[in-house]
N, C-alpha and C. Protein backbone atom coordinates (compact mmCIF):
# COMPACT_ATOMS: atom_id res chain seq x y z
N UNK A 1 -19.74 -13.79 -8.67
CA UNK A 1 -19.63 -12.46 -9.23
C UNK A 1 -18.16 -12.05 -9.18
N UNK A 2 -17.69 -11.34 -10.22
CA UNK A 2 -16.41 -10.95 -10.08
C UNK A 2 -15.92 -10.17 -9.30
N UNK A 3 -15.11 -9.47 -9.01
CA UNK A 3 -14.70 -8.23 -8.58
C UNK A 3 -15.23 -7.18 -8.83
N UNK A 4 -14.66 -7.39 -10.20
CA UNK A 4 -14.77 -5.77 -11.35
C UNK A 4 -16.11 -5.41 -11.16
N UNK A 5 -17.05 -6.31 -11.52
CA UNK A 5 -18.38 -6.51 -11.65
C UNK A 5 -19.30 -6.50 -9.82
N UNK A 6 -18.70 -6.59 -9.05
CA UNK A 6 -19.06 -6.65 -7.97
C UNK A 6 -18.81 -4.81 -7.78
N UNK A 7 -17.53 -4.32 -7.86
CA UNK A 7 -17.61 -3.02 -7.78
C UNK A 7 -18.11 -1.73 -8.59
N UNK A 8 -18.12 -2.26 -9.76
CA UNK A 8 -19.15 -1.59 -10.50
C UNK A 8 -20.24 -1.74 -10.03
N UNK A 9 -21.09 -2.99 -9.71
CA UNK A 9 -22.42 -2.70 -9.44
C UNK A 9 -22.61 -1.73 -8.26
N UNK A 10 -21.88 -2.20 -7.44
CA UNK A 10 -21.74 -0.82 -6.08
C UNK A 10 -21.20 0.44 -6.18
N UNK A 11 -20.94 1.20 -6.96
CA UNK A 11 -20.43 2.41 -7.30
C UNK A 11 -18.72 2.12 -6.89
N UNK A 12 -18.46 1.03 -6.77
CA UNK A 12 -17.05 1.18 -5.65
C UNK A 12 -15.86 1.64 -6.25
N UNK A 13 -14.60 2.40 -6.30
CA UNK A 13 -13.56 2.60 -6.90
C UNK A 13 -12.62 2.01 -6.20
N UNK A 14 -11.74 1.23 -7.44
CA UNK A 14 -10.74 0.02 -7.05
C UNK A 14 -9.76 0.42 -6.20
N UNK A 15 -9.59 1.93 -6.06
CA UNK A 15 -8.96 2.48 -5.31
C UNK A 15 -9.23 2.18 -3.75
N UNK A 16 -11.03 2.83 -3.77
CA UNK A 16 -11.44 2.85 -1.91
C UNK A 16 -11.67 0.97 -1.91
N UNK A 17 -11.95 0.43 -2.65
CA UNK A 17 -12.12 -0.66 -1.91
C UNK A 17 -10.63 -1.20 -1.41
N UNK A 18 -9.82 -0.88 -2.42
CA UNK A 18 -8.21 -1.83 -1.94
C UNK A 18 -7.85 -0.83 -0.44
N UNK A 19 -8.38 0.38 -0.48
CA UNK A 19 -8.17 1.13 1.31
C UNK A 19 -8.95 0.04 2.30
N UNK A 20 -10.29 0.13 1.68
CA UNK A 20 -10.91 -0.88 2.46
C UNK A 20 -10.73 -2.06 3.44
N UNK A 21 -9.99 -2.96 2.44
CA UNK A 21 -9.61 -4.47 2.82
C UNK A 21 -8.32 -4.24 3.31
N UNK A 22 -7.30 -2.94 3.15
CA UNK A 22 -6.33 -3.22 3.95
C UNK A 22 -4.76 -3.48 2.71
N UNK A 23 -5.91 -3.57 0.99
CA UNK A 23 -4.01 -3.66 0.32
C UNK A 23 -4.12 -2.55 -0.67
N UNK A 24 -2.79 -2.87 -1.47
CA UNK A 24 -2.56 -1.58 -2.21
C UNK A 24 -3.55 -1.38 -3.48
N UNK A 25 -3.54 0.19 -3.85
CA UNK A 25 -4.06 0.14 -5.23
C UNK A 25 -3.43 -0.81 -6.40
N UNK A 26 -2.49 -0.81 -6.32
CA UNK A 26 -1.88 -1.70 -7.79
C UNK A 26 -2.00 -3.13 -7.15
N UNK A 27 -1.90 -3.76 -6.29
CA UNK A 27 -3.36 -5.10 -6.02
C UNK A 27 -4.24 -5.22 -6.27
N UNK A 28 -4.88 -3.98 -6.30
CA UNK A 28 -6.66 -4.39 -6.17
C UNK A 28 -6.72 -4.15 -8.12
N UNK A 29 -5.79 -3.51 -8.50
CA UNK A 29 -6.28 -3.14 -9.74
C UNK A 29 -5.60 -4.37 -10.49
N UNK A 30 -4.40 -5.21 -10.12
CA UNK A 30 -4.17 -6.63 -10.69
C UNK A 30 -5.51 -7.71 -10.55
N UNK A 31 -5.51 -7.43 -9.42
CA UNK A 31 -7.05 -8.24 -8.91
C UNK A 31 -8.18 -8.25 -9.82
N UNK A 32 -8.45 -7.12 -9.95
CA UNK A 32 -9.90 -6.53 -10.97
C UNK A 32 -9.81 -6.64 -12.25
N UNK A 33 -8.25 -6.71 -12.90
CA UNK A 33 -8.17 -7.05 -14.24
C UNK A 33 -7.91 -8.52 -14.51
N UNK A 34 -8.11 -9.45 -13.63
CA UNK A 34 -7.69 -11.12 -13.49
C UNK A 34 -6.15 -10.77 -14.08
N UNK A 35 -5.14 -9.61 -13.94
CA UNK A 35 -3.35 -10.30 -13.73
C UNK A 35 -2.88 -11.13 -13.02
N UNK A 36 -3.67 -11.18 -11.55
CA UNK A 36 -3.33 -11.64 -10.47
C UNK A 36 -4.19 -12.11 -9.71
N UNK A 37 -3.98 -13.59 -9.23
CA UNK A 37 -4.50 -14.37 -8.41
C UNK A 37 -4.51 -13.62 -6.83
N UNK A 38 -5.27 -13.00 -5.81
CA UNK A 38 -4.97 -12.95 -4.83
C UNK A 38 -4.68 -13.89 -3.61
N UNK A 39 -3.79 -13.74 -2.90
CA UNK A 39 -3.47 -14.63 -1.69
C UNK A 39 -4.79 -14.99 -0.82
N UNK A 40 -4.75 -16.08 -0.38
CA UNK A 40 -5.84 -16.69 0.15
C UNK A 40 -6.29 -15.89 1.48
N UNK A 41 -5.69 -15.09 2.22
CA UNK A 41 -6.30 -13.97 3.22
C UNK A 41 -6.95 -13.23 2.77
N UNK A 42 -6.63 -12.38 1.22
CA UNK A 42 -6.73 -11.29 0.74
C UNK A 42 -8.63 -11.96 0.09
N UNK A 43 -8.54 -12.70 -0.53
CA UNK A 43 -9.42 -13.64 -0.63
C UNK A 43 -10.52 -13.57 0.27
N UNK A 44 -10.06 -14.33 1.55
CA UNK A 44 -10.65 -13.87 2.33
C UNK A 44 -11.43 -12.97 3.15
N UNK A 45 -10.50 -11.79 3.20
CA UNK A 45 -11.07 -10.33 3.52
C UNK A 45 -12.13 -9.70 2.13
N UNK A 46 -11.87 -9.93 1.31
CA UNK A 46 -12.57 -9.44 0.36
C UNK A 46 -14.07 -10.33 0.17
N UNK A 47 -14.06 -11.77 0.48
CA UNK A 47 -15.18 -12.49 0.69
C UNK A 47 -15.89 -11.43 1.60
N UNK A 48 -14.94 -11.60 2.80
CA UNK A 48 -16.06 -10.67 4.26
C UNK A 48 -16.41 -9.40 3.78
N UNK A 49 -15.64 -8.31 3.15
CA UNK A 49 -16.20 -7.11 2.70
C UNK A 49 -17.40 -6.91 1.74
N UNK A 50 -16.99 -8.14 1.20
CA UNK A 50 -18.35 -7.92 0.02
C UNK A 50 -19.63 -9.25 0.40
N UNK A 51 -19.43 -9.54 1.70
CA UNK A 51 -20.68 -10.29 2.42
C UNK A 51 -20.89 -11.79 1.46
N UNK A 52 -19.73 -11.74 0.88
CA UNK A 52 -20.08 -13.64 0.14
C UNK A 52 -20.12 -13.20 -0.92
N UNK A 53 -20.12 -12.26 -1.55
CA UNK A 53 -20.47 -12.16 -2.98
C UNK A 53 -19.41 -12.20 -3.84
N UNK A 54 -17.93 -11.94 -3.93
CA UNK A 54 -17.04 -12.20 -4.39
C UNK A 54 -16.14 -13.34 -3.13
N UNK A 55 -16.21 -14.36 -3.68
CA UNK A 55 -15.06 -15.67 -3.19
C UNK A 55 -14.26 -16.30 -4.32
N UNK A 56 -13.54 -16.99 -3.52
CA UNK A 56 -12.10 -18.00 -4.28
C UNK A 56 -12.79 -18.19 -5.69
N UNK A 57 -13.75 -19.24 -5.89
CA UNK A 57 -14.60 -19.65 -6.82
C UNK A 57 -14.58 -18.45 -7.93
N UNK A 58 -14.96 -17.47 -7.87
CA UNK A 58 -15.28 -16.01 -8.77
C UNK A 58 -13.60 -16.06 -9.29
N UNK A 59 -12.66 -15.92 -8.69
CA UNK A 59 -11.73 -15.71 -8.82
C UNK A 59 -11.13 -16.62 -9.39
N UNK A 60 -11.32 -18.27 -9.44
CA UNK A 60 -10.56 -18.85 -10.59
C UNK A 60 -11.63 -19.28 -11.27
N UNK A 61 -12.49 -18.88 -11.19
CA UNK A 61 -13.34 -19.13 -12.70
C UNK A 61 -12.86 -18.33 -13.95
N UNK A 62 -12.53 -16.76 -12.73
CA UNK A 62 -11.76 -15.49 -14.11
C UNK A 62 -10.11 -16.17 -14.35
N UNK A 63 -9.88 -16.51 -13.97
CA UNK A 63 -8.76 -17.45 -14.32
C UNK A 63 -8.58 -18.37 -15.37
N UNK A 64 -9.76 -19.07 -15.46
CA UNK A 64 -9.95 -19.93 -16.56
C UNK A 64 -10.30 -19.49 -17.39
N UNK A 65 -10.93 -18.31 -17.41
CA UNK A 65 -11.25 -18.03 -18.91
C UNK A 65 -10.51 -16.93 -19.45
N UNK A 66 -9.20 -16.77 -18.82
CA UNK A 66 -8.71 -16.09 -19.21
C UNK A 66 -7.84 -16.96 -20.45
């Protein structure tokens, strides 16, 4: 599942989740629009916040089809 799509389904705003995990809004919103690959921690933390449902995998799949 993507991001975008992971936080939409949860009501989440790209805003509170990037408070969430600890980075900035203009990260989380590179993140959510596939501009930007996140760093493999960030990755990480965001795996654990969203319980497995967004990982690495989600993230360069939106890569490729970009």
């Amino acid at each position: 599942m993507t991001l975008k799509d992971y936080l939409k389904k949860h009501g989440i705003r790209p805003e509170d989740f990037a408070a969430q995990v600890g980075y900035s809004r203009g990260a989380m919103l590179k993140w959510v629009s596939g501009e930007r690959f996140p760093r493999p921690e960030a990755i990480s933390r965001i795996a654990q916040e969203t319980n497995g449902k967004v990982t690495a995998n989600d993230f360069a799949s939106q890569q490729v089809q970009r």
